[in-house]
PDB file of N, CA and C in Angstrom:
ATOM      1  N   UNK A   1       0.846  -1.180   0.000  1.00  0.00           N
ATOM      2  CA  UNK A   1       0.000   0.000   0.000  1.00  0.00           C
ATOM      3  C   UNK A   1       0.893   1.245   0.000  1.00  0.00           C
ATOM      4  N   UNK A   2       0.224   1.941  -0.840  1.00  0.00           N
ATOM      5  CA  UNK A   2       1.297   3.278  -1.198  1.00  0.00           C
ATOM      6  C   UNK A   2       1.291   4.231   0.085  1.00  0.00           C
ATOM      7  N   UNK A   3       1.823   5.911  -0.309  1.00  0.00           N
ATOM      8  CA  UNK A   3       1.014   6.688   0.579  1.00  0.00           C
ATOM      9  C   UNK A   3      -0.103   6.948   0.441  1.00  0.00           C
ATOM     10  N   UNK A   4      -0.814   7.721   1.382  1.00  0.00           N
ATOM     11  CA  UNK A   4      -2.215   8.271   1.819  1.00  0.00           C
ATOM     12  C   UNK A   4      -2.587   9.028   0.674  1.00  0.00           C
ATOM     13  N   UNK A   5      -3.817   9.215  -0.171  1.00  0.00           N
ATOM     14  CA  UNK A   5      -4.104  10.306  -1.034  1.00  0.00           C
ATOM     15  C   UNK A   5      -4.519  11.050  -0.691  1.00  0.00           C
ATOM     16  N   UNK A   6      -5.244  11.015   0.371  1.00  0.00           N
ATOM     17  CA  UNK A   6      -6.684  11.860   1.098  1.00  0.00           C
ATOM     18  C   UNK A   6      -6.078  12.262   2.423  1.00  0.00           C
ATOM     19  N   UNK A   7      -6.624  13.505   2.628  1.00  0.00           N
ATOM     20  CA  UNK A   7      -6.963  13.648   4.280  1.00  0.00           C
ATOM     21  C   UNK A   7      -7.053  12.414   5.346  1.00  0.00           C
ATOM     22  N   UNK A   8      -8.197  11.915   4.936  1.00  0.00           N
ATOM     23  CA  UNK A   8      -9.322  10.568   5.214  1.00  0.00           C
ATOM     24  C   UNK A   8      -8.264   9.113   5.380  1.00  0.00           C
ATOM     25  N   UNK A   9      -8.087   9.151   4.292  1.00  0.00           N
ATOM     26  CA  UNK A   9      -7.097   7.793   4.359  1.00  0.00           C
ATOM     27  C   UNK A   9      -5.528   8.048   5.071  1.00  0.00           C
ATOM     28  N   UNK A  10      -4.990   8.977   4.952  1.00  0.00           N
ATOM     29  CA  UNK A  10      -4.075   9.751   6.277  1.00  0.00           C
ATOM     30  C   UNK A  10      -4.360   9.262   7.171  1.00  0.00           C
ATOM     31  N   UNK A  11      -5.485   9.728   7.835  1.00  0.00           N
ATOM     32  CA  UNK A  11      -5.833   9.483   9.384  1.00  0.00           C
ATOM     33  C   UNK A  11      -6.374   8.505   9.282  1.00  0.00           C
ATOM     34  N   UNK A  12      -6.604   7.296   9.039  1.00  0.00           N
ATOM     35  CA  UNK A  12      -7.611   5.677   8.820  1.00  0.00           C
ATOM     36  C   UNK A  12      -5.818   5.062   8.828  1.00  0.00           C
ATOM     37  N   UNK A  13      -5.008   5.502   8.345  1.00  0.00           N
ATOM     38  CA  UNK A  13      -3.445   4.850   8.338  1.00  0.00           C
ATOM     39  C   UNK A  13      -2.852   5.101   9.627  1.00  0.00           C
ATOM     40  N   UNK A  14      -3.016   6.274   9.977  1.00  0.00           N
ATOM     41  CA  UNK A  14      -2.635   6.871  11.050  1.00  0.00           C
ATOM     42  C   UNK A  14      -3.625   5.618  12.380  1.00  0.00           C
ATOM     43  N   UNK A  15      -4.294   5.994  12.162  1.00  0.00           N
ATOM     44  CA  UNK A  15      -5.344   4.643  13.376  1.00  0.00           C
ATOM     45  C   UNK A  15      -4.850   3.415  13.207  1.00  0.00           C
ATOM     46  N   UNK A  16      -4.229   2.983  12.115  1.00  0.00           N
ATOM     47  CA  UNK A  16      -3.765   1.647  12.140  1.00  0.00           C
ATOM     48  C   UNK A  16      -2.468   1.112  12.496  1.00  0.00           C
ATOM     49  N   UNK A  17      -1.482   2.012  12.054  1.00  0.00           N
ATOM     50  CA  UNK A  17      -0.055   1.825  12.638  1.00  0.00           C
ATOM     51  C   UNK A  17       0.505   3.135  13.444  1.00  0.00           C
ATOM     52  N   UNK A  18       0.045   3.408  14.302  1.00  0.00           N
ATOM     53  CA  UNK A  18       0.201   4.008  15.243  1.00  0.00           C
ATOM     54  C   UNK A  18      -0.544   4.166  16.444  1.00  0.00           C
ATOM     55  N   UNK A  19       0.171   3.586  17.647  1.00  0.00           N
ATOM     56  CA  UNK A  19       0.053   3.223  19.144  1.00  0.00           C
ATOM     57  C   UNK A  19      -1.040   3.618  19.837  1.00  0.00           C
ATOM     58  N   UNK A  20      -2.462   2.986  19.674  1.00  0.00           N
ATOM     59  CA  UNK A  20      -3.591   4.517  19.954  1.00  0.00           C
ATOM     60  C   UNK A  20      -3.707   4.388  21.419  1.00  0.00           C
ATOM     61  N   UNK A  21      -2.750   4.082  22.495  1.00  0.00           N
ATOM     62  CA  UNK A  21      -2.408   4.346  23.666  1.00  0.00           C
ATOM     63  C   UNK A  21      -1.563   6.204  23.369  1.00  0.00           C
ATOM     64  N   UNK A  22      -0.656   6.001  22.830  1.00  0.00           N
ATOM     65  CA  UNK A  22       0.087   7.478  22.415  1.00  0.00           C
ATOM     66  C   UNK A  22      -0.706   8.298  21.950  1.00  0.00           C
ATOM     67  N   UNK A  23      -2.122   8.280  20.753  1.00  0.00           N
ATOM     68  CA  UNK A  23      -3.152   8.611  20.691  1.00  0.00           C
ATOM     69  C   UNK A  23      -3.817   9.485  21.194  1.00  0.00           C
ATOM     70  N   UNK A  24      -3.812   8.579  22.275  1.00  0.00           N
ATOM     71  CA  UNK A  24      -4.973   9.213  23.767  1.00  0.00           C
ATOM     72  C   UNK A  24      -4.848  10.283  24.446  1.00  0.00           C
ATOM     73  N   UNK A  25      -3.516  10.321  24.620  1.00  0.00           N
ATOM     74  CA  UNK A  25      -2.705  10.866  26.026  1.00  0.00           C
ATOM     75  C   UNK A  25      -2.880  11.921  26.050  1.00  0.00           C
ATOM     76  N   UNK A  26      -2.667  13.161  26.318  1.00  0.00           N
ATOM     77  CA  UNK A  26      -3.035  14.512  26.456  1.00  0.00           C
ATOM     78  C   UNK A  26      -1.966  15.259  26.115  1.00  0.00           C
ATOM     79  N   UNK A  27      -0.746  15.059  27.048  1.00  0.00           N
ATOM     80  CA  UNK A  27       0.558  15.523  26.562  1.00  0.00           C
ATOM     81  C   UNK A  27       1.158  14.716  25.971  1.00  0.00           C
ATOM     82  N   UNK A  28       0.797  15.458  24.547  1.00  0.00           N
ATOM     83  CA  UNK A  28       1.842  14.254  23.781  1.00  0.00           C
ATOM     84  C   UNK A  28       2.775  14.512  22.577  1.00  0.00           C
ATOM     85  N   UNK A  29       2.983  15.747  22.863  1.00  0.00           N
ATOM     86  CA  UNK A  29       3.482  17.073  22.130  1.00  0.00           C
ATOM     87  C   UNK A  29       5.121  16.313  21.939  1.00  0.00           C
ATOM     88  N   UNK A  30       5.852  15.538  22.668  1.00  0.00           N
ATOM     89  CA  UNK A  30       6.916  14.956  21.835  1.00  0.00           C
ATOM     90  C   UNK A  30       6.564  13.512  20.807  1.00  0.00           C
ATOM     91  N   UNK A  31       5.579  12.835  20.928  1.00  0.00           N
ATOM     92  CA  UNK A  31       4.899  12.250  20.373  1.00  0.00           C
ATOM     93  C   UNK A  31       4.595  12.818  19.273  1.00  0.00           C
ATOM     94  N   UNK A  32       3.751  13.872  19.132  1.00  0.00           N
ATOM     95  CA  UNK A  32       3.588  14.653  17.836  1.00  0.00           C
ATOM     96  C   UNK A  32       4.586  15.320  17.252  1.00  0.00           C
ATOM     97  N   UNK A  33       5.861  15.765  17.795  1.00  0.00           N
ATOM     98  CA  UNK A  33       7.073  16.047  16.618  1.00  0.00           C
ATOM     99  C   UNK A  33       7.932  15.090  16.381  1.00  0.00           C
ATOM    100  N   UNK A  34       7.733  13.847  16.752  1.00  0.00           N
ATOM    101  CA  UNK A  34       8.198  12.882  16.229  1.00  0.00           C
ATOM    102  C   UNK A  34       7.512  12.062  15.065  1.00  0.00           C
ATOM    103  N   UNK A  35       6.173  11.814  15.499  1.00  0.00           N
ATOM    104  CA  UNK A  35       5.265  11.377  14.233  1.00  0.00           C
ATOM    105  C   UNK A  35       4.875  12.429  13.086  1.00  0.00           C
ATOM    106  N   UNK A  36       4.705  13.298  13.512  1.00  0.00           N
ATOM    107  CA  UNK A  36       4.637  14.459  12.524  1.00  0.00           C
ATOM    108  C   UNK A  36       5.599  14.889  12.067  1.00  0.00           C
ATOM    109  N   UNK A  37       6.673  14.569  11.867  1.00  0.00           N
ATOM    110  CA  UNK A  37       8.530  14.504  11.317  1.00  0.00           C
ATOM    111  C   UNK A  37       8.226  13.470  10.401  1.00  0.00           C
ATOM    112  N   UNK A  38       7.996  12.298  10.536  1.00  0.00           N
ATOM    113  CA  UNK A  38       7.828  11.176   9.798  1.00  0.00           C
ATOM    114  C   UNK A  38       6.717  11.248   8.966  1.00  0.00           C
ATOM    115  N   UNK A  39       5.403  11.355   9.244  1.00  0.00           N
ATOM    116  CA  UNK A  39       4.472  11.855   8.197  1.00  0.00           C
ATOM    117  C   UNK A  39       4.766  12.726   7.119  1.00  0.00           C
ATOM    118  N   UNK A  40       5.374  13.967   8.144  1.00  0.00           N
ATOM    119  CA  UNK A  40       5.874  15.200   6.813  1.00  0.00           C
ATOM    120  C   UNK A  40       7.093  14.234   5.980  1.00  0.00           C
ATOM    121  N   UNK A  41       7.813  13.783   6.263  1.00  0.00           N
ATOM    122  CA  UNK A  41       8.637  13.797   5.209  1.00  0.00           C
ATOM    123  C   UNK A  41       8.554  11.994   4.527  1.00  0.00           C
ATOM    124  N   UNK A  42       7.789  11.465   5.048  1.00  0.00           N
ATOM    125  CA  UNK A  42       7.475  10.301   4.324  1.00  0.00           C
ATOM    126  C   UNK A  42       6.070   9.870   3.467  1.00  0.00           C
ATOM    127  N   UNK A  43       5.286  11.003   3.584  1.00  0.00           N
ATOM    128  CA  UNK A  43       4.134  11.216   2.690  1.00  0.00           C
ATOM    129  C   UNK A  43       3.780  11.864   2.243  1.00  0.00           C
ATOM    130  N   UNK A  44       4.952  12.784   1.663  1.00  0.00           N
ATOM    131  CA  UNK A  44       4.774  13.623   0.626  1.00  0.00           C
ATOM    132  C   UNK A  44       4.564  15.121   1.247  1.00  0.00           C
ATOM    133  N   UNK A  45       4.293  15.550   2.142  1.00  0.00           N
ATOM    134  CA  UNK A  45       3.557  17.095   2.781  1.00  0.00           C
ATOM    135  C   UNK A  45       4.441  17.953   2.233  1.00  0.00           C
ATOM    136  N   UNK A  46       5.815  17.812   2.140  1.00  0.00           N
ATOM    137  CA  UNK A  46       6.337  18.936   1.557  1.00  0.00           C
ATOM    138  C   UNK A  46       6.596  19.071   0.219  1.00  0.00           C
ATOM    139  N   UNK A  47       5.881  17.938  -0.477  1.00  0.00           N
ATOM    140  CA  UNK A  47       6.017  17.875  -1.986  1.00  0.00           C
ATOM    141  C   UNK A  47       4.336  18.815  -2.864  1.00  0.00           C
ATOM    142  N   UNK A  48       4.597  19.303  -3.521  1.00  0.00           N
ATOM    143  CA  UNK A  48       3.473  20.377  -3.469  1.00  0.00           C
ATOM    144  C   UNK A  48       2.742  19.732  -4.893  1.00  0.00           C
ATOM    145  N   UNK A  49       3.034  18.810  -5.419  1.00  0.00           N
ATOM    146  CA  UNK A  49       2.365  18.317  -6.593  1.00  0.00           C
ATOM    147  C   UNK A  49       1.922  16.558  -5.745  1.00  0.00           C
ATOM    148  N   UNK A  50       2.356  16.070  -4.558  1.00  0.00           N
ATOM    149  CA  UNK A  50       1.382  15.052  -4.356  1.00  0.00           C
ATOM    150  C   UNK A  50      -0.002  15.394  -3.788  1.00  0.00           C
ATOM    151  N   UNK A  51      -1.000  14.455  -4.022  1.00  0.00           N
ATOM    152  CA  UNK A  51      -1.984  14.603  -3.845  1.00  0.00           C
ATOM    153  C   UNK A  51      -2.573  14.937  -2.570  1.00  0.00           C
ATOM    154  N   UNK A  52      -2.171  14.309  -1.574  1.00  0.00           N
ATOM    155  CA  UNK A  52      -2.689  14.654  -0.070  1.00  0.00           C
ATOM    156  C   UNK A  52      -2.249  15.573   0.052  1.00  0.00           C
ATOM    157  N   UNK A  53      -0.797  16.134  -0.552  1.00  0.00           N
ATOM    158  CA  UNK A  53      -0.790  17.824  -0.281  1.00  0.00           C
ATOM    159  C   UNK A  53      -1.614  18.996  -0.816  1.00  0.00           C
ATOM    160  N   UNK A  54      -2.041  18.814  -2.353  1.00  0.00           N
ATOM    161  CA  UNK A  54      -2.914  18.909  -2.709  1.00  0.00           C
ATOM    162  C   UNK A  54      -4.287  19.154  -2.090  1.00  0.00           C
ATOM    163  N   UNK A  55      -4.661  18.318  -1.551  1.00  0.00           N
ATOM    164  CA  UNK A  55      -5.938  18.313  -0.999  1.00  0.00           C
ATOM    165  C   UNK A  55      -5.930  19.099   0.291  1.00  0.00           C
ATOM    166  N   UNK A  56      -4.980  19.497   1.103  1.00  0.00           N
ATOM    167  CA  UNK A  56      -4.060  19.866   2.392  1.00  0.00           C
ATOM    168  C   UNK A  56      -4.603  21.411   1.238  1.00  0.00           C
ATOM    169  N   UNK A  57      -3.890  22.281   0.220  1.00  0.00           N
ATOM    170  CA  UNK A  57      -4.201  23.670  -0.238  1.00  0.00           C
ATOM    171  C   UNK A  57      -5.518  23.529  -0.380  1.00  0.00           C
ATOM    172  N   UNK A  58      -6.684  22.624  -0.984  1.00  0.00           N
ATOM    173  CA  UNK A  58      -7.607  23.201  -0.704  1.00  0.00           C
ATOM    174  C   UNK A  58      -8.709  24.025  -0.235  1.00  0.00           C
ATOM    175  N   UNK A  59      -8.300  23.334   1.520  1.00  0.00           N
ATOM    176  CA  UNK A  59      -8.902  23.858   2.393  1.00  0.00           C
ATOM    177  C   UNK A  59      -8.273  24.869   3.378  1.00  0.00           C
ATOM    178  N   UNK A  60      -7.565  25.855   2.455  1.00  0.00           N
ATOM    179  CA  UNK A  60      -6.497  26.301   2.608  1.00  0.00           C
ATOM    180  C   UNK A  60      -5.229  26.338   3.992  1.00  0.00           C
ATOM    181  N   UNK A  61      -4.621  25.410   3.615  1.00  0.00           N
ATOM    182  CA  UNK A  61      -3.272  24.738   4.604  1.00  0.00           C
ATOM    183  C   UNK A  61      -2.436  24.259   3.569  1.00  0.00           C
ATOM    184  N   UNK A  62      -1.036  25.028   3.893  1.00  0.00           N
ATOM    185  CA  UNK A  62      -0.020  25.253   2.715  1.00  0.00           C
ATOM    186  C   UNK A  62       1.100  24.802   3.494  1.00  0.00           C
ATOM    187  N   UNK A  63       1.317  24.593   4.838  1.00  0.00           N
ATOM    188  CA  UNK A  63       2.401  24.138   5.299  1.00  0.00           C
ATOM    189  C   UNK A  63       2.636  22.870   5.684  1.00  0.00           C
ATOM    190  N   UNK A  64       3.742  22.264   5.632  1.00  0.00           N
ATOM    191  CA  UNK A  64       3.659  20.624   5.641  1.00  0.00           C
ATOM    192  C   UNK A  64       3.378  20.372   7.442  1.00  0.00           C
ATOM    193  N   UNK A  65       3.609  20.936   8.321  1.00  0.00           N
ATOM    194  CA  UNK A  65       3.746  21.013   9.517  1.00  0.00           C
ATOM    195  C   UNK A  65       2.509  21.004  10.349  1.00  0.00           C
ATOM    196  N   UNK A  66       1.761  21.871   9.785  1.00  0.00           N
ATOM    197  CA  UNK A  66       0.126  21.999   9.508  1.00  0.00           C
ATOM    198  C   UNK A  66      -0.828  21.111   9.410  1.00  0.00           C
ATOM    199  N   UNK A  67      -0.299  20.468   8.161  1.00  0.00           N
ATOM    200  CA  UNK A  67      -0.928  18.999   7.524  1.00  0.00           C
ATOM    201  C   UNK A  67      -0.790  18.165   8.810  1.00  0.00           C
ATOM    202  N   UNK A  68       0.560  17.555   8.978  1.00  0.00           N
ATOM    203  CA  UNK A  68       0.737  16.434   9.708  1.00  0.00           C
ATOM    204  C   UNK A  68       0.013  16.590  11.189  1.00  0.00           C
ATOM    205  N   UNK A  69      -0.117  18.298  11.729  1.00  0.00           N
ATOM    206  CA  UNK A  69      -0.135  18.520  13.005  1.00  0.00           C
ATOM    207  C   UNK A  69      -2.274  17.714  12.582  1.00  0.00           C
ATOM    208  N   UNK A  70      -2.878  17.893  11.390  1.00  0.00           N
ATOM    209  CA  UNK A  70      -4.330  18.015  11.623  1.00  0.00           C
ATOM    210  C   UNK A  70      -4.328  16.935  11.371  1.00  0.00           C
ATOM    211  N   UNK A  71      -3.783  15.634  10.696  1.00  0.00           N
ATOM    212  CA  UNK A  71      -3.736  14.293  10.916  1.00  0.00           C
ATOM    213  C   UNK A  71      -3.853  14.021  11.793  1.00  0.00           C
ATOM    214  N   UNK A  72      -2.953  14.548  12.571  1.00  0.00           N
ATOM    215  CA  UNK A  72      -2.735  13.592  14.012  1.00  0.00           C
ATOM    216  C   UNK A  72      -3.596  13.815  15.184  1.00  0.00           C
ATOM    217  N   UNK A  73      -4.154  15.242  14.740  1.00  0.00           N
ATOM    218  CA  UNK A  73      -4.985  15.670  15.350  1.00  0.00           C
ATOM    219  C   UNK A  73      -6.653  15.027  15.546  1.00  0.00           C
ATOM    220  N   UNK A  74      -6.649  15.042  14.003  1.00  0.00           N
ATOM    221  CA  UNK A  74      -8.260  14.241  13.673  1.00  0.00           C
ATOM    222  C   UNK A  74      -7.904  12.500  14.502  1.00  0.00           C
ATOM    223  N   UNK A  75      -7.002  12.315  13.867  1.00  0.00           N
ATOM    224  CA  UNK A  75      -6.978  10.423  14.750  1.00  0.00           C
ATOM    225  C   UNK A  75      -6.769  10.979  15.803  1.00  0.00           C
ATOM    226  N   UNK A  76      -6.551  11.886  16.928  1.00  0.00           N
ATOM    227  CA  UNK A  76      -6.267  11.475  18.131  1.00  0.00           C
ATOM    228  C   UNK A  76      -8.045  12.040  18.421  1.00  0.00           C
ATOM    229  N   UNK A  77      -8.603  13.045  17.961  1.00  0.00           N
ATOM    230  CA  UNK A  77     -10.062  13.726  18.729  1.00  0.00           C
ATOM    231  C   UNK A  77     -10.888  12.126  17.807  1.00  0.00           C
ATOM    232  N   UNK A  78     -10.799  11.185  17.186  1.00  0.00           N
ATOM    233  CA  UNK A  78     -11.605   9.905  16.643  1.00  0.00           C
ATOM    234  C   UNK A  78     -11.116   9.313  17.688  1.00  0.00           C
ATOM    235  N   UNK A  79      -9.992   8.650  18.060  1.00  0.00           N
ATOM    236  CA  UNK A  79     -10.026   8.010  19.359  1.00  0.00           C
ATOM    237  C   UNK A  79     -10.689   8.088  20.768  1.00  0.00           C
ATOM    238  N   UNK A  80     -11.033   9.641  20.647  1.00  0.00           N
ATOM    239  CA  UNK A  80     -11.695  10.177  22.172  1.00  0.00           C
ATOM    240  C   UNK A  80     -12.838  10.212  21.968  1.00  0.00           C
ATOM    241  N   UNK A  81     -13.484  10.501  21.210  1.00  0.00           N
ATOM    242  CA  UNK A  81     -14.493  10.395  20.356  1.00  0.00           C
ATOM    243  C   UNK A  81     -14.819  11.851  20.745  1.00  0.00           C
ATOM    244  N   UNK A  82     -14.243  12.675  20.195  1.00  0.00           N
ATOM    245  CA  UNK A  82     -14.303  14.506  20.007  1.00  0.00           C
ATOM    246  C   UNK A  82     -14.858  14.650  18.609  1.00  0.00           C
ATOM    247  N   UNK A  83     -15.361  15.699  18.724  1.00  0.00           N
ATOM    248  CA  UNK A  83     -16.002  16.153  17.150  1.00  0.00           C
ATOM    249  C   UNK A  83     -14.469  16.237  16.392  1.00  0.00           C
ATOM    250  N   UNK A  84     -14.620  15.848  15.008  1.00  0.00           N
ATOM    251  CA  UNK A  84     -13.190  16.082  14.290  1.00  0.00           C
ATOM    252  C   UNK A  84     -12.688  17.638  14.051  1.00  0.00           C
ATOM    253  N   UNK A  85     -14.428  18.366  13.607  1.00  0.00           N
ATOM    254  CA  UNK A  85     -14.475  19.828  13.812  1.00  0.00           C
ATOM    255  C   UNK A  85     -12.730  20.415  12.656  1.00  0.00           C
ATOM    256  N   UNK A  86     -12.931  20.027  11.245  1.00  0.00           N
ATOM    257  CA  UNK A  86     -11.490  20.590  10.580  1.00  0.00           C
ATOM    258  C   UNK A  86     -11.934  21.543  10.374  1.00  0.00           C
ATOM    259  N   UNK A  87     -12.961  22.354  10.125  1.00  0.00           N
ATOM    260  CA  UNK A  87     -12.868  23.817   9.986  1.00  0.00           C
ATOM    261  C   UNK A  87     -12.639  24.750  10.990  1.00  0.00           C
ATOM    262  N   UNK A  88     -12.764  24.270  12.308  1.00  0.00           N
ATOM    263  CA  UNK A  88     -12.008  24.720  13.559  1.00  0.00           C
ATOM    264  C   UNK A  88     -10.282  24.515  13.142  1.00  0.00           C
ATOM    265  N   UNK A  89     -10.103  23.282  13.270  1.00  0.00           N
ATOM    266  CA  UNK A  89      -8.648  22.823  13.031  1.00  0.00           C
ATOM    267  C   UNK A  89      -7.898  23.976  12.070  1.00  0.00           C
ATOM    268  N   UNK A  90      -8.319  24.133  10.865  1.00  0.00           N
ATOM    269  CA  UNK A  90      -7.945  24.779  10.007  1.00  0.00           C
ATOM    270  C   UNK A  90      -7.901  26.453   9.929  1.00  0.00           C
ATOM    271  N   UNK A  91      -8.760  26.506  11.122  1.00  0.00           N
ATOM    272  CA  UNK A  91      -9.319  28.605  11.671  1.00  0.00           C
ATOM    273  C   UNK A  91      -7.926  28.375  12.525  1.00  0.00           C
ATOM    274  N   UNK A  92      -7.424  27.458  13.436  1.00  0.00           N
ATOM    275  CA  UNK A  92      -6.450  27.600  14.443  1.00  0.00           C
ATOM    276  C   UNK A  92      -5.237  27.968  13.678  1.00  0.00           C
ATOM    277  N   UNK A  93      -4.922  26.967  12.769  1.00  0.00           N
ATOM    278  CA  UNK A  93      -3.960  27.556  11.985  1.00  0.00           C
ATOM    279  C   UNK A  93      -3.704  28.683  11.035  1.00  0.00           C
ATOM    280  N   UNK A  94      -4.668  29.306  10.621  1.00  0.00           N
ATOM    281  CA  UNK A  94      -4.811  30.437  10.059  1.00  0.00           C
ATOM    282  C   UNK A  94      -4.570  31.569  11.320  1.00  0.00           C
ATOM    283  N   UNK A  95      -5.256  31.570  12.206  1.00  0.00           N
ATOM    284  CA  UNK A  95      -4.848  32.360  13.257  1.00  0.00           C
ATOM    285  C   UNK A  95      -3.574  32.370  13.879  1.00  0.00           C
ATOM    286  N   UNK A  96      -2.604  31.617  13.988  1.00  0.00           N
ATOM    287  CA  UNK A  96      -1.444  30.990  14.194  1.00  0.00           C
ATOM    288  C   UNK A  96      -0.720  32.211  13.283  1.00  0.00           C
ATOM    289  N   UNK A  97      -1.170  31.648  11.952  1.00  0.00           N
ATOM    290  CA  UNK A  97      -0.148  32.329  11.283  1.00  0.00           C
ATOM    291  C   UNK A  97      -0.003  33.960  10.902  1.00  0.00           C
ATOM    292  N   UNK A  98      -1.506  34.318  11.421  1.00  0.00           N
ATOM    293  CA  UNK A  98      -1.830  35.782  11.308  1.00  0.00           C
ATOM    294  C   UNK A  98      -1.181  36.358  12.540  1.00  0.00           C
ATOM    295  N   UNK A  99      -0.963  35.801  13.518  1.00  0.00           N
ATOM    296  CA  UNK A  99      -0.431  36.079  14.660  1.00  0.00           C
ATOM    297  C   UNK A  99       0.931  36.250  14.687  1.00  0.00           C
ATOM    298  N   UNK A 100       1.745  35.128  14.078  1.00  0.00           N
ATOM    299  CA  UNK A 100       3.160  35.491  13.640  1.00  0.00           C
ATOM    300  C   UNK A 100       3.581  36.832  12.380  1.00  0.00           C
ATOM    301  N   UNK A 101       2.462  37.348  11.869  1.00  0.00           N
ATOM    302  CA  UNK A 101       2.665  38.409  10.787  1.00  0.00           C
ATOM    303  C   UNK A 101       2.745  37.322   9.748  1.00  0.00           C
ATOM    304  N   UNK A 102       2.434  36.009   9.534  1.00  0.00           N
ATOM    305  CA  UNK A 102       2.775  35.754   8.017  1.00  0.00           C
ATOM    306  C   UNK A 102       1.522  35.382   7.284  1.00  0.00           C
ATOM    307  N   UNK A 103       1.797  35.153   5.752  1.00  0.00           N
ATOM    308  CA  UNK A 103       0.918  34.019   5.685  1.00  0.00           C
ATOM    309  C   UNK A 103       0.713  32.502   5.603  1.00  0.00           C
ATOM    310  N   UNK A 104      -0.285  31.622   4.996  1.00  0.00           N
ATOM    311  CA  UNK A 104      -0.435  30.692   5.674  1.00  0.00           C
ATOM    312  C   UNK A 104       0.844  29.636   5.128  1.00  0.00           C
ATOM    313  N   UNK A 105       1.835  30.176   4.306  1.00  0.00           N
ATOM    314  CA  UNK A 105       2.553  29.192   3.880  1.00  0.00           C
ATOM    315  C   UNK A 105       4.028  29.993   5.127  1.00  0.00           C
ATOM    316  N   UNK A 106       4.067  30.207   5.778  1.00  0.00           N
ATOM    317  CA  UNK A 106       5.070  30.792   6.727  1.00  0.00           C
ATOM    318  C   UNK A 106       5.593  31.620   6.123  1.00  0.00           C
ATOM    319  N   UNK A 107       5.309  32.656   4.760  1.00  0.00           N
ATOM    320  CA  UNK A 107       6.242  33.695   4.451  1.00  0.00           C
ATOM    321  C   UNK A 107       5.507  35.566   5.210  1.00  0.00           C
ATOM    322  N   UNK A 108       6.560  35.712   5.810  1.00  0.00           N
ATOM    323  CA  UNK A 108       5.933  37.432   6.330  1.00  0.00           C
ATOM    324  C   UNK A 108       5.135  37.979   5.649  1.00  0.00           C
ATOM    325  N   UNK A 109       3.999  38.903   5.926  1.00  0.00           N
ATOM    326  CA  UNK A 109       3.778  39.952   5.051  1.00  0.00           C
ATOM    327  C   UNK A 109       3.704  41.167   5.528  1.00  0.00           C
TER     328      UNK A 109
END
């Protein structure tokens, strides 16, 4: 099985080979720059012509960091059984980045 094309199938991969004890946990913020290191650079997030990245600009999210952080995000709020709520997910990061002065791909404006 290749990489993920989708959002959807991201996180359905993500539920399957990855520890959904680590999942759960609350603080798990070295957990997430470790798996989200490996996502970004083993499924394409910083490649701007694959498809799950692709689908990642749609809804407008341009940074690979971004991507991996709302993967991991959606499988961990499906494990708890939290609303997945990505148009929240996706307002956080936009605000994030309006907050640093940039836009949503990390360049200043």
């Amino acid at each position: 099985m290749g990489n993920p094309q989708t959002i959807d199938e991201a996180v359905s991969k993500v539920l399957t080979i990855i520890d959904n004890k680590s999942l759960k946990e609350e603080d798990s913020s070295l957990f997430h720059h470790i798996a989200g290191r490996w996502i970004r650079n083993n499924w394409g997030l910083w490649n701007i012509n694959d498809p799950l990245h692709k689908e990642f600009n749609a809804i407008g999210i341009f940074h690979a960091d971004d991507m991996s952080g709302i993967i991991l995000e959606t499988a961990h709020r499906i494990l708890n059984g939290f609303p997945i709520n990505l148009v929240g997910q996706v307002n956080h990061y936009k605000a994030h980045w309006t907050k640093m002065g940039c836009d949503m791909k990390g360049n200043k404006i």
